[in-house]
PDB file of N, CA and C in Angstrom:
ATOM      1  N   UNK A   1     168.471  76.043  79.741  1.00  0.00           N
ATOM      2  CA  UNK A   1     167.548  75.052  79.239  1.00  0.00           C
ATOM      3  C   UNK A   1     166.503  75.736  78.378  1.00  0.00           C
ATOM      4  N   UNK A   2     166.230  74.972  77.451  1.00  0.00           N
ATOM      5  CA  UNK A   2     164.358  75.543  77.084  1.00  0.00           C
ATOM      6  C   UNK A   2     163.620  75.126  77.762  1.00  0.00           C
ATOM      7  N   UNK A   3     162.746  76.751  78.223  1.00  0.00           N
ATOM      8  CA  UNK A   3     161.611  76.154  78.842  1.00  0.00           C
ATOM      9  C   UNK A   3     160.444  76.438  77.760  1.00  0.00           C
ATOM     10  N   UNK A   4     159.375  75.674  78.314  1.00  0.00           N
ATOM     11  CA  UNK A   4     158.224  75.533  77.477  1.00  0.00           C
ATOM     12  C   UNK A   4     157.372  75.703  78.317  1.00  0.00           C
ATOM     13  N   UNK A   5     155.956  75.339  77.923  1.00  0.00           N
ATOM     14  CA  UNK A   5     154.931  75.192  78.475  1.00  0.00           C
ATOM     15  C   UNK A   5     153.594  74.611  78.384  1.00  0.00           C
ATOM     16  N   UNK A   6     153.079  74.013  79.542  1.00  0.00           N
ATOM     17  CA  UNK A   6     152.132  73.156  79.368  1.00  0.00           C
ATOM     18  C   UNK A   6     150.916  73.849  78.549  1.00  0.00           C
ATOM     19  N   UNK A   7     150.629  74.998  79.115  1.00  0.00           N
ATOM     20  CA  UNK A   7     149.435  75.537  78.333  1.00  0.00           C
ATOM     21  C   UNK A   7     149.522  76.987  77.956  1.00  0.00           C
ATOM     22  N   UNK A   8     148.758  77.310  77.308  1.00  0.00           N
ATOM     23  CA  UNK A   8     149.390  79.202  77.037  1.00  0.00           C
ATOM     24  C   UNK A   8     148.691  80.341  78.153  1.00  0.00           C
ATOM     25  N   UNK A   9     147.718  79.355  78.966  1.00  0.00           N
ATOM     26  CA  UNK A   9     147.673  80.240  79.785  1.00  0.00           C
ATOM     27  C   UNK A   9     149.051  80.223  81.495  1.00  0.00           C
ATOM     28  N   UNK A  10     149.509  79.493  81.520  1.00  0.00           N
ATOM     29  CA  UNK A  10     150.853  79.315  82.234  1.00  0.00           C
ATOM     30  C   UNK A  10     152.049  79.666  81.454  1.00  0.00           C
ATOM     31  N   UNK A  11     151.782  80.070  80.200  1.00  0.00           N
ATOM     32  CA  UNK A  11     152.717  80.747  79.419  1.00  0.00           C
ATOM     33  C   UNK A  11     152.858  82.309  79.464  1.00  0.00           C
ATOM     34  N   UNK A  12     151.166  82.892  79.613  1.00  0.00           N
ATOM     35  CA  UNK A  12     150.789  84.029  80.192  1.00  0.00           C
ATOM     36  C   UNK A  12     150.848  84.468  81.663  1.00  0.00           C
ATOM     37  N   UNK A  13     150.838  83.639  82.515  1.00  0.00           N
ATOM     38  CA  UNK A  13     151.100  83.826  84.244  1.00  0.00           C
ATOM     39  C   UNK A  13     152.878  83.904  84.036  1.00  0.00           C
ATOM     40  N   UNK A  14     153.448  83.160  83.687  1.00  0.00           N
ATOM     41  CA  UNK A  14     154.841  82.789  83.784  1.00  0.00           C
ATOM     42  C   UNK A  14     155.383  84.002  82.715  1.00  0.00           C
ATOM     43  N   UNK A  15     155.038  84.770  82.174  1.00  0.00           N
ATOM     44  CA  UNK A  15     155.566  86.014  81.270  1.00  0.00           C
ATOM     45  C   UNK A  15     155.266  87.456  81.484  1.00  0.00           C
ATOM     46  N   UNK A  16     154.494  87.337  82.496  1.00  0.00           N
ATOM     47  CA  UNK A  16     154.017  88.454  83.106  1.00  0.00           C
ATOM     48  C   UNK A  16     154.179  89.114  84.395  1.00  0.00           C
ATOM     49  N   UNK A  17     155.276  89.595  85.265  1.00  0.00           N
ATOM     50  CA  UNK A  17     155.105  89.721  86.285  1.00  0.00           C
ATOM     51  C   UNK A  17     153.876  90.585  86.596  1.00  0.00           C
ATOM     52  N   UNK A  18     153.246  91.248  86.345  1.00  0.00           N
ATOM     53  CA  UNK A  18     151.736  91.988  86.822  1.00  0.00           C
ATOM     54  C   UNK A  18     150.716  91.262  87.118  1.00  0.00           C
ATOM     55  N   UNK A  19     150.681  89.336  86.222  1.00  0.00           N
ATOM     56  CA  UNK A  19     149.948  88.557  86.451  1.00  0.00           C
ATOM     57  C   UNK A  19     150.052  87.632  87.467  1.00  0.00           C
ATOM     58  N   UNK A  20     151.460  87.246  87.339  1.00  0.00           N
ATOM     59  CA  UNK A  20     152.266  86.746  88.902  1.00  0.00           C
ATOM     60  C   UNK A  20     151.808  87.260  89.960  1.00  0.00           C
ATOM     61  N   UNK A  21     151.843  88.445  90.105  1.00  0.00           N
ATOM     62  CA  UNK A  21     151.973  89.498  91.829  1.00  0.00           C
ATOM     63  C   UNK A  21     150.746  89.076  91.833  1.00  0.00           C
ATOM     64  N   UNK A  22     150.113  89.391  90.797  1.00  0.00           N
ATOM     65  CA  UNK A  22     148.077  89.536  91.537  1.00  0.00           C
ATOM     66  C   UNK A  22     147.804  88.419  91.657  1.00  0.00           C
ATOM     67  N   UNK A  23     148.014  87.226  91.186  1.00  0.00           N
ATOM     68  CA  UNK A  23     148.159  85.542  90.867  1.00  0.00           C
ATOM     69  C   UNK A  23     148.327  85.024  92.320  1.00  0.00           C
ATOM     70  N   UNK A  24     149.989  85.707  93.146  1.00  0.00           N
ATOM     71  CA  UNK A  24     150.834  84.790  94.090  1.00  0.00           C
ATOM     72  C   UNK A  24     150.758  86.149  94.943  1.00  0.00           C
ATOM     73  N   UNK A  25     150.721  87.310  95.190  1.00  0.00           N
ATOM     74  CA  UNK A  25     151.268  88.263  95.999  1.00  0.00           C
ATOM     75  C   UNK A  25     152.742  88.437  95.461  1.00  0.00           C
ATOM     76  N   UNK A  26     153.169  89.686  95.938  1.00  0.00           N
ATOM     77  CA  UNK A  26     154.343  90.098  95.573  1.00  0.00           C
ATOM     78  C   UNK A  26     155.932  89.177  96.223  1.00  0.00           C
ATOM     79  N   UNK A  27     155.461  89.023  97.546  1.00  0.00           N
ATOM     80  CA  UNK A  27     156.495  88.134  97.645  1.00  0.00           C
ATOM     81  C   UNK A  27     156.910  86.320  96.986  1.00  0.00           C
ATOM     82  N   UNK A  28     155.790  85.947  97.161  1.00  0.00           N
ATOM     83  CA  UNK A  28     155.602  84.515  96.056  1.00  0.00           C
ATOM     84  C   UNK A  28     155.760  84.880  94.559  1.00  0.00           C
ATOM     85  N   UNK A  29     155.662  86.084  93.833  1.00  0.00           N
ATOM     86  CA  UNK A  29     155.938  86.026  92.524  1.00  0.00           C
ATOM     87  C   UNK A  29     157.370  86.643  92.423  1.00  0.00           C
ATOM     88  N   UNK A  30     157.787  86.903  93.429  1.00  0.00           N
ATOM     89  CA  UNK A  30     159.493  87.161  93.179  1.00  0.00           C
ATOM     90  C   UNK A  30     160.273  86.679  93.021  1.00  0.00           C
ATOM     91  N   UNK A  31     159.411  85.207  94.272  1.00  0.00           N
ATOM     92  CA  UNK A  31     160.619  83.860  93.969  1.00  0.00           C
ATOM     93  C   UNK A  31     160.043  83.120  92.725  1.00  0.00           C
ATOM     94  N   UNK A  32     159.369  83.013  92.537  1.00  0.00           N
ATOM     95  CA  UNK A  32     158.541  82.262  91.324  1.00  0.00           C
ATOM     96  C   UNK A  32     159.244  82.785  89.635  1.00  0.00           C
ATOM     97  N   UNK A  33     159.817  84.230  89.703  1.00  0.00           N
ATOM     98  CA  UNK A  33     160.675  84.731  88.791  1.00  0.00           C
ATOM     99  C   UNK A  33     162.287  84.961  88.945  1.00  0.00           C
ATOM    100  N   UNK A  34     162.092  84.555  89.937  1.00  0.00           N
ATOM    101  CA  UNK A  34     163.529  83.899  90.013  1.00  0.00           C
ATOM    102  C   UNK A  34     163.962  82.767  89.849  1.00  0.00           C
ATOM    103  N   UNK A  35     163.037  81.679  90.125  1.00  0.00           N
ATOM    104  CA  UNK A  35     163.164  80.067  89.808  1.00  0.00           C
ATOM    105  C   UNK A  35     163.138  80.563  88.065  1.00  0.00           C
ATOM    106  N   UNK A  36     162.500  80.946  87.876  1.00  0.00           N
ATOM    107  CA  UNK A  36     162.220  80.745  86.633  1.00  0.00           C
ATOM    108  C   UNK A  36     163.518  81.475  85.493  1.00  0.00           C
ATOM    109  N   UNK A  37     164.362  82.628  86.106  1.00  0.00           N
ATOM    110  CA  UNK A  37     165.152  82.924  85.724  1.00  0.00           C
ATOM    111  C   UNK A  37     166.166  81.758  85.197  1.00  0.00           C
ATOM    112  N   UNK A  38     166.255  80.918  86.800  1.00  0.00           N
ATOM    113  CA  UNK A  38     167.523  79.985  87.175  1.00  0.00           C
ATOM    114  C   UNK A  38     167.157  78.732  86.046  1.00  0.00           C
ATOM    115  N   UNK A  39     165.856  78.551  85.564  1.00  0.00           N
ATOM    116  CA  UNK A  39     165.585  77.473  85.222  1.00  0.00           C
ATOM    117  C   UNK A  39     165.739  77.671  83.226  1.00  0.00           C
ATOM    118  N   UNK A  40     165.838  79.021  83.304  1.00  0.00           N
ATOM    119  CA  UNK A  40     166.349  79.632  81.661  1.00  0.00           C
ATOM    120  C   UNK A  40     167.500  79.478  81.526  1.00  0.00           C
ATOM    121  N   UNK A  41     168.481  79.687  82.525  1.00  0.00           N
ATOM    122  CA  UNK A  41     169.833  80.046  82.184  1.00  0.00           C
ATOM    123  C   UNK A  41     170.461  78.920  82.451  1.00  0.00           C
ATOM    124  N   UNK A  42     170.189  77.730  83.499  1.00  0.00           N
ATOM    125  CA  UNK A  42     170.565  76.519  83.858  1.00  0.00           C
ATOM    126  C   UNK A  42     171.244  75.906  82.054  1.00  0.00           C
ATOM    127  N   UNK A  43     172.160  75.405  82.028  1.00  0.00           N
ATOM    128  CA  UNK A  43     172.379  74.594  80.603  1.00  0.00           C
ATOM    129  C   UNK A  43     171.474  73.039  80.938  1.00  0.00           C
ATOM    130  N   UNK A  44     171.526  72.656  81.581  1.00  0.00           N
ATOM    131  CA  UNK A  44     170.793  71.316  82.099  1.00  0.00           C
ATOM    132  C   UNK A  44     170.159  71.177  83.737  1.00  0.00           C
ATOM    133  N   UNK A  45     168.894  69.739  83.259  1.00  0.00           N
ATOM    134  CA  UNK A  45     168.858  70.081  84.778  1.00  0.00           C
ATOM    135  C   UNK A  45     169.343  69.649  86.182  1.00  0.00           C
ATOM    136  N   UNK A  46     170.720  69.212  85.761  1.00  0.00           N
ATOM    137  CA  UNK A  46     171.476  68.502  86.225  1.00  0.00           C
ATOM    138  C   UNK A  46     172.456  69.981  87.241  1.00  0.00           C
ATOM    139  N   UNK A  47     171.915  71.620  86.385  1.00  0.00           N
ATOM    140  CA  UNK A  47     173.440  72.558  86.658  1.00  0.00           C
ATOM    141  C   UNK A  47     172.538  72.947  87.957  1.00  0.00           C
ATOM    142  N   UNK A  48     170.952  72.581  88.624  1.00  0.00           N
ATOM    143  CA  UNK A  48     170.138  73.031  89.342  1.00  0.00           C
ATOM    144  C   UNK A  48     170.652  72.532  90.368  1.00  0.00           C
ATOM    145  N   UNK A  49     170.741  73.070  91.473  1.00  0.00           N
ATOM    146  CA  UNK A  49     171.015  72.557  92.970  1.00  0.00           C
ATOM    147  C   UNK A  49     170.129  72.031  93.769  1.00  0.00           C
ATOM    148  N   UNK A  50     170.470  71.306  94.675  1.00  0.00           N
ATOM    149  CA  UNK A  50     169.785  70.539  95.370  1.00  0.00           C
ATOM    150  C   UNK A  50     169.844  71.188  96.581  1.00  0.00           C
ATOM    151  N   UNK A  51     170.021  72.340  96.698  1.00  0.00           N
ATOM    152  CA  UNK A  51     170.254  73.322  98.069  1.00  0.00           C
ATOM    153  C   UNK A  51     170.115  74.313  97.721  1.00  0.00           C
ATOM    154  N   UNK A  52     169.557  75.816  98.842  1.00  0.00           N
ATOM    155  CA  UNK A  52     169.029  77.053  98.033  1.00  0.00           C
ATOM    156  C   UNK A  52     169.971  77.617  97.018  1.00  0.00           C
ATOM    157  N   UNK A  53     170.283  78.676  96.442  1.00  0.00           N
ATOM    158  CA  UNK A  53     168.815  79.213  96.359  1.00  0.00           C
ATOM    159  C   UNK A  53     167.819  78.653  95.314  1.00  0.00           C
ATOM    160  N   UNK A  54     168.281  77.428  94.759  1.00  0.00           N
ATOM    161  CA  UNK A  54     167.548  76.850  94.181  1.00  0.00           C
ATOM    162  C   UNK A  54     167.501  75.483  94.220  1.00  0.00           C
ATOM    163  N   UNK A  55     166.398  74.789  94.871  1.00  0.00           N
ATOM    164  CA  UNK A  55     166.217  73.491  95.551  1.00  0.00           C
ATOM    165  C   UNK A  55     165.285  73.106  94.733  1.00  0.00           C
ATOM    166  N   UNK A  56     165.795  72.081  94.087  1.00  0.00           N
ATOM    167  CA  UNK A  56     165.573  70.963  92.762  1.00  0.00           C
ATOM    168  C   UNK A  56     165.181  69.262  93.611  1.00  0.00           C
ATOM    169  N   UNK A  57     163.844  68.976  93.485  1.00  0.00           N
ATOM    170  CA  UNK A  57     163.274  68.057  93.846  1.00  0.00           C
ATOM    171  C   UNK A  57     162.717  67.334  92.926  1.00  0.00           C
ATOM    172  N   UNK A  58     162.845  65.808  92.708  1.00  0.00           N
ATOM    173  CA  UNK A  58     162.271  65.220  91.711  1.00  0.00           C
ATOM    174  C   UNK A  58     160.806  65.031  92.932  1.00  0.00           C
ATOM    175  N   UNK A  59     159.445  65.136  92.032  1.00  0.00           N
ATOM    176  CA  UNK A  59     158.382  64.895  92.404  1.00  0.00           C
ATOM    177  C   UNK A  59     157.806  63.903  92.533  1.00  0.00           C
ATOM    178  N   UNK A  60     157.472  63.284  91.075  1.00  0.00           N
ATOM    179  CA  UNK A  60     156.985  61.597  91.130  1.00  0.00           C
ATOM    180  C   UNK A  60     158.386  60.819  90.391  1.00  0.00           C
ATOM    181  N   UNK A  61     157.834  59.466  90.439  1.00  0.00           N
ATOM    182  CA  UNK A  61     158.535  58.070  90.087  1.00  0.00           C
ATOM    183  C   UNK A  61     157.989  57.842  88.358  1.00  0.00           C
ATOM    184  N   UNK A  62     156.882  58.615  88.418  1.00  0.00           N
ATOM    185  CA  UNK A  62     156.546  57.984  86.916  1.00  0.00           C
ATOM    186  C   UNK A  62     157.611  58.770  85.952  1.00  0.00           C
ATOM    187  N   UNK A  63     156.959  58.190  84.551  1.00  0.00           N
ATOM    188  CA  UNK A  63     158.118  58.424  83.161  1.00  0.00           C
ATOM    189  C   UNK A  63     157.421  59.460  82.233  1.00  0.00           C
ATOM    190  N   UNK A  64     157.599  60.233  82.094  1.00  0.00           N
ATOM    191  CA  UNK A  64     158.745  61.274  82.689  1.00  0.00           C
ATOM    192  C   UNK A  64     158.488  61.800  83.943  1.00  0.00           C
ATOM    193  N   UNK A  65     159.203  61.833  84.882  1.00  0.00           N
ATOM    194  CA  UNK A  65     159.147  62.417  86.057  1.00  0.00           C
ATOM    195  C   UNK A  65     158.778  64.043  86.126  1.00  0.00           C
ATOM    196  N   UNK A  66     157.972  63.995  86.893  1.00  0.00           N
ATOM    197  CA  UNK A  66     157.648  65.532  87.425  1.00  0.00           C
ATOM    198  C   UNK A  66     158.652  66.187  88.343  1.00  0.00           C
ATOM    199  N   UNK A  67     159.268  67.192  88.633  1.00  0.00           N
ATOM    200  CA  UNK A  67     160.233  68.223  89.442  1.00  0.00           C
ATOM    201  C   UNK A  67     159.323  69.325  89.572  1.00  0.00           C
ATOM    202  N   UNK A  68     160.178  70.087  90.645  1.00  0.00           N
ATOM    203  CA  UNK A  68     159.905  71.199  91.585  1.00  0.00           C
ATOM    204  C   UNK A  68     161.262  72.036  91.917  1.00  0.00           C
ATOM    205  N   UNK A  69     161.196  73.045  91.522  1.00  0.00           N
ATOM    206  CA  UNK A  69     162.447  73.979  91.949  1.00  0.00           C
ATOM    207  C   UNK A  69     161.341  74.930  93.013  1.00  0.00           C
ATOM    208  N   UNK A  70     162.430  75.595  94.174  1.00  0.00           N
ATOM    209  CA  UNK A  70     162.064  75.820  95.302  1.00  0.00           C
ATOM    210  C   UNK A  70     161.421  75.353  96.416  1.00  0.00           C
ATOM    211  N   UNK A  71     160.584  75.949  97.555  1.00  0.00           N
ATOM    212  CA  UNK A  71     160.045  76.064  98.308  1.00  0.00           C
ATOM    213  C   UNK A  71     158.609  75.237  99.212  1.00  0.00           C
ATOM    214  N   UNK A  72     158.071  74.369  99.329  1.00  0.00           N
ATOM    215  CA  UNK A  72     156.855  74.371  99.099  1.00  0.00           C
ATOM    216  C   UNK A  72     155.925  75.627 100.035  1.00  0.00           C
ATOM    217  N   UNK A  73     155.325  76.794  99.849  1.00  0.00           N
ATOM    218  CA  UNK A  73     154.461  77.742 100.738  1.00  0.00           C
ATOM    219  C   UNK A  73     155.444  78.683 100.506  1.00  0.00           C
ATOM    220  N   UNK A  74     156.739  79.013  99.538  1.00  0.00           N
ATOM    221  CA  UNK A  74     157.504  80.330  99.440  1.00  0.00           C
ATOM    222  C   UNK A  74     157.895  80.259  98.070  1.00  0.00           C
ATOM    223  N   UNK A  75     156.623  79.481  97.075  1.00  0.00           N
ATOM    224  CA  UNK A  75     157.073  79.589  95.624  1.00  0.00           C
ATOM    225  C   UNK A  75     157.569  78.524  95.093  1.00  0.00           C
ATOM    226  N   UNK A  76     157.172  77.903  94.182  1.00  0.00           N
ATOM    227  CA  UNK A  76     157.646  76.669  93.258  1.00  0.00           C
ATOM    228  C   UNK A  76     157.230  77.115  92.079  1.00  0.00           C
ATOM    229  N   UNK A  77     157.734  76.095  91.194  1.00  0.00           N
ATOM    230  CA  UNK A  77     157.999  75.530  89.315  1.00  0.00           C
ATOM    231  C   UNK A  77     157.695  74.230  89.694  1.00  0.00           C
ATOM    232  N   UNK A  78     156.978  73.324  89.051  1.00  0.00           N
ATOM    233  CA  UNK A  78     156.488  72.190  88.331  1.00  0.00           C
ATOM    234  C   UNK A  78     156.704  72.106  87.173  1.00  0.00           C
ATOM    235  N   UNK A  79     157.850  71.531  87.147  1.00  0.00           N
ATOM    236  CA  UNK A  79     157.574  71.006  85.594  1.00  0.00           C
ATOM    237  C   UNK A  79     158.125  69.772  85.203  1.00  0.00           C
ATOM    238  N   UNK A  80     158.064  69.244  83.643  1.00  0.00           N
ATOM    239  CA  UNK A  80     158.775  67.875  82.927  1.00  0.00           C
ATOM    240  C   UNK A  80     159.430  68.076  82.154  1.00  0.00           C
ATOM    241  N   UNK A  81     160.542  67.193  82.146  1.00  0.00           N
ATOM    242  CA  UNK A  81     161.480  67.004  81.147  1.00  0.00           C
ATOM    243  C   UNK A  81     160.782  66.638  79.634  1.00  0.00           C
ATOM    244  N   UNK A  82     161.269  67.462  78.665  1.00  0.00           N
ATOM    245  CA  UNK A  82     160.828  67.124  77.510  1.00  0.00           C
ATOM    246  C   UNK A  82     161.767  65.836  76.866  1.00  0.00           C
ATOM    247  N   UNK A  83     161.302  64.894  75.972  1.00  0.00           N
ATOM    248  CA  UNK A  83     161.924  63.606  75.350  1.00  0.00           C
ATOM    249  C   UNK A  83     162.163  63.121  76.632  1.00  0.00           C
ATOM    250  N   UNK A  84     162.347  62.798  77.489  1.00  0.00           N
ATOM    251  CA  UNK A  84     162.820  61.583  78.894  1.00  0.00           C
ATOM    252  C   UNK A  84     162.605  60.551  78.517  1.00  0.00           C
ATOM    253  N   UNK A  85     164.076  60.034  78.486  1.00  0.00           N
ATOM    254  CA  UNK A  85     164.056  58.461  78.524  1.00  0.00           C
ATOM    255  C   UNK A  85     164.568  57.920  79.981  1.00  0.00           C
ATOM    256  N   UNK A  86     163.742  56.716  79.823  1.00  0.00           N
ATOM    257  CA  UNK A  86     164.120  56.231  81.206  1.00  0.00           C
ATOM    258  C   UNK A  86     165.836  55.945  81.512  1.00  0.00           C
ATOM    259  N   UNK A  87     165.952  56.400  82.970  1.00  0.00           N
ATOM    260  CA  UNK A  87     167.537  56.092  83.224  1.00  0.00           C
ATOM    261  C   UNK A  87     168.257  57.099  82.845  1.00  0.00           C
ATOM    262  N   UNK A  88     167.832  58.385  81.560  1.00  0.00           N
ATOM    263  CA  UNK A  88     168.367  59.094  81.466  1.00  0.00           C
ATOM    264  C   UNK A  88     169.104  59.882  82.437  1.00  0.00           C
ATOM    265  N   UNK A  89     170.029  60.602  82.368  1.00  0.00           N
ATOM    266  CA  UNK A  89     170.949  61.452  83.308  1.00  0.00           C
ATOM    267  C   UNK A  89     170.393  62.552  83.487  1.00  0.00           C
ATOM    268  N   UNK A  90     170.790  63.299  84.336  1.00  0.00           N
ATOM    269  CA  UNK A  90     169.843  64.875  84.668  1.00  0.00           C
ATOM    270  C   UNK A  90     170.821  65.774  83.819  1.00  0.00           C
ATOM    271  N   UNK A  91     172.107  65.070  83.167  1.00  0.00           N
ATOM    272  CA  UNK A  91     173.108  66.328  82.236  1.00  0.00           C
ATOM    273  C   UNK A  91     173.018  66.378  81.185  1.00  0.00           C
ATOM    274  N   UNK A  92     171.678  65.222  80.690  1.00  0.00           N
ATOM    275  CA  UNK A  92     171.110  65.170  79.664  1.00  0.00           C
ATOM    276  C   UNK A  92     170.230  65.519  79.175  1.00  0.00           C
ATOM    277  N   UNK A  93     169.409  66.243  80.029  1.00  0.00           N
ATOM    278  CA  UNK A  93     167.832  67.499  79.914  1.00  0.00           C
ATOM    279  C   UNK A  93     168.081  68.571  80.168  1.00  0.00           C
ATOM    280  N   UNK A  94     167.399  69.106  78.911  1.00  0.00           N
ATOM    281  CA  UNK A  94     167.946  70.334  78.152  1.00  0.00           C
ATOM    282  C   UNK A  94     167.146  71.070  78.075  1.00  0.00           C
ATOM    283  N   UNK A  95     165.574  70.613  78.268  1.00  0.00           N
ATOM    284  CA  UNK A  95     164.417  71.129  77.485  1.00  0.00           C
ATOM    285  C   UNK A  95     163.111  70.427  79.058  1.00  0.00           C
ATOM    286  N   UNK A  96     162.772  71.968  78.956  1.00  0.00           N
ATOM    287  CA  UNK A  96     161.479  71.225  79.748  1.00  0.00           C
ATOM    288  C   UNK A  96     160.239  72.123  79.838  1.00  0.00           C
ATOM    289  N   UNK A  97     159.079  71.334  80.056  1.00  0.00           N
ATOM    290  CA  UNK A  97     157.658  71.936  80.454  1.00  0.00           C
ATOM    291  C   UNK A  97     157.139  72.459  81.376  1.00  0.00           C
ATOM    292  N   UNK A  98     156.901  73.499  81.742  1.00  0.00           N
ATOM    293  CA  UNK A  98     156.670  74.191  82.880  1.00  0.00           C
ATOM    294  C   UNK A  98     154.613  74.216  82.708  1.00  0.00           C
ATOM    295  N   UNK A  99     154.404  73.142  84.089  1.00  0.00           N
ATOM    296  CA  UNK A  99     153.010  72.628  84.219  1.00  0.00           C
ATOM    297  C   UNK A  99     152.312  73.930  85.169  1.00  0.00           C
ATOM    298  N   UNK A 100     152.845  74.387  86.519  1.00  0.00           N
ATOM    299  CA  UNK A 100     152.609  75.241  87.229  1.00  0.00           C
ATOM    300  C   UNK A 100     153.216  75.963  87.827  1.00  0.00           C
ATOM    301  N   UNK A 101     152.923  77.144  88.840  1.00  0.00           N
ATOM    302  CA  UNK A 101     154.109  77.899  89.454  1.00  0.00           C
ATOM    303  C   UNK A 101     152.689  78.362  90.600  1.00  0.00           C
ATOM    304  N   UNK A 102     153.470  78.835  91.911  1.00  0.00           N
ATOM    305  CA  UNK A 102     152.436  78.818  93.091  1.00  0.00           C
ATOM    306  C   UNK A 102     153.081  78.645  93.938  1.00  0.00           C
ATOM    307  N   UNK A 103     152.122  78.824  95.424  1.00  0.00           N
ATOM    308  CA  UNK A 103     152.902  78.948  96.902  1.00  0.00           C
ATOM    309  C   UNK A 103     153.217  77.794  96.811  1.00  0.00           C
ATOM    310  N   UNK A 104     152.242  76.725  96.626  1.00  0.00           N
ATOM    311  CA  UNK A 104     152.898  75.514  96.654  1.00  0.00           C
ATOM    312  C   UNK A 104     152.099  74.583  95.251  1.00  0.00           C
ATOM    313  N   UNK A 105     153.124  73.887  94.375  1.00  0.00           N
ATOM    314  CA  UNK A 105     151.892  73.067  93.235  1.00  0.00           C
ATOM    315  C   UNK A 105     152.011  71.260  93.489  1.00  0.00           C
TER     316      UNK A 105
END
């Protein structure tokens, strides 16, 4: 997928593991770069699992919906689908915004 980002300073936490560790501790920024691996290489977010090691949760009901890959208290991703149309399919998002990353967001 493309990921993006909400702001450039979560562009700077999320590109840095030195900022991660001191950010989350070393064990929360390991998984936090690993979601984030899974969430680069994913072709859609439909190829994300709904079981470890990467557990894909839709968050809210609103349009565009918010998601969560991982954990809540062992590392998450927050983010949105970029263009979402309603009803759309999850094999149809390709592209998304990464809002936060943390023990839990």
């Amino acid at each position: 997928m493309q990921v993006g980002f909400e702001t450039p300073s979560v562009g700077a936490l999320c590109n840095s593991w030195q900022k991660l560790a001191r950010a989350l501790g070393h064990e929360t920024a390991e998984k936090v770069k690993d979601l984030l691996f899974f969430l680069d290489t994913a072709p859609t977010l439909a190829d994300l699992g709904q079981s470890p090691p990467v557990l894909r949760n839709q968050h809210t009901q609103q349009h565009p919906p918010f998601f969560t890959v991982g954990r809540k208290g062992r590392g998450q991703v927050l983010f949105q689908p970029l263009s979402y149309k309603k009803e759309q399919g999850l094999h149809e998002v390709d592209s998304i915004n990464i809002i936060s990353v943390g023990g839990s967001v």
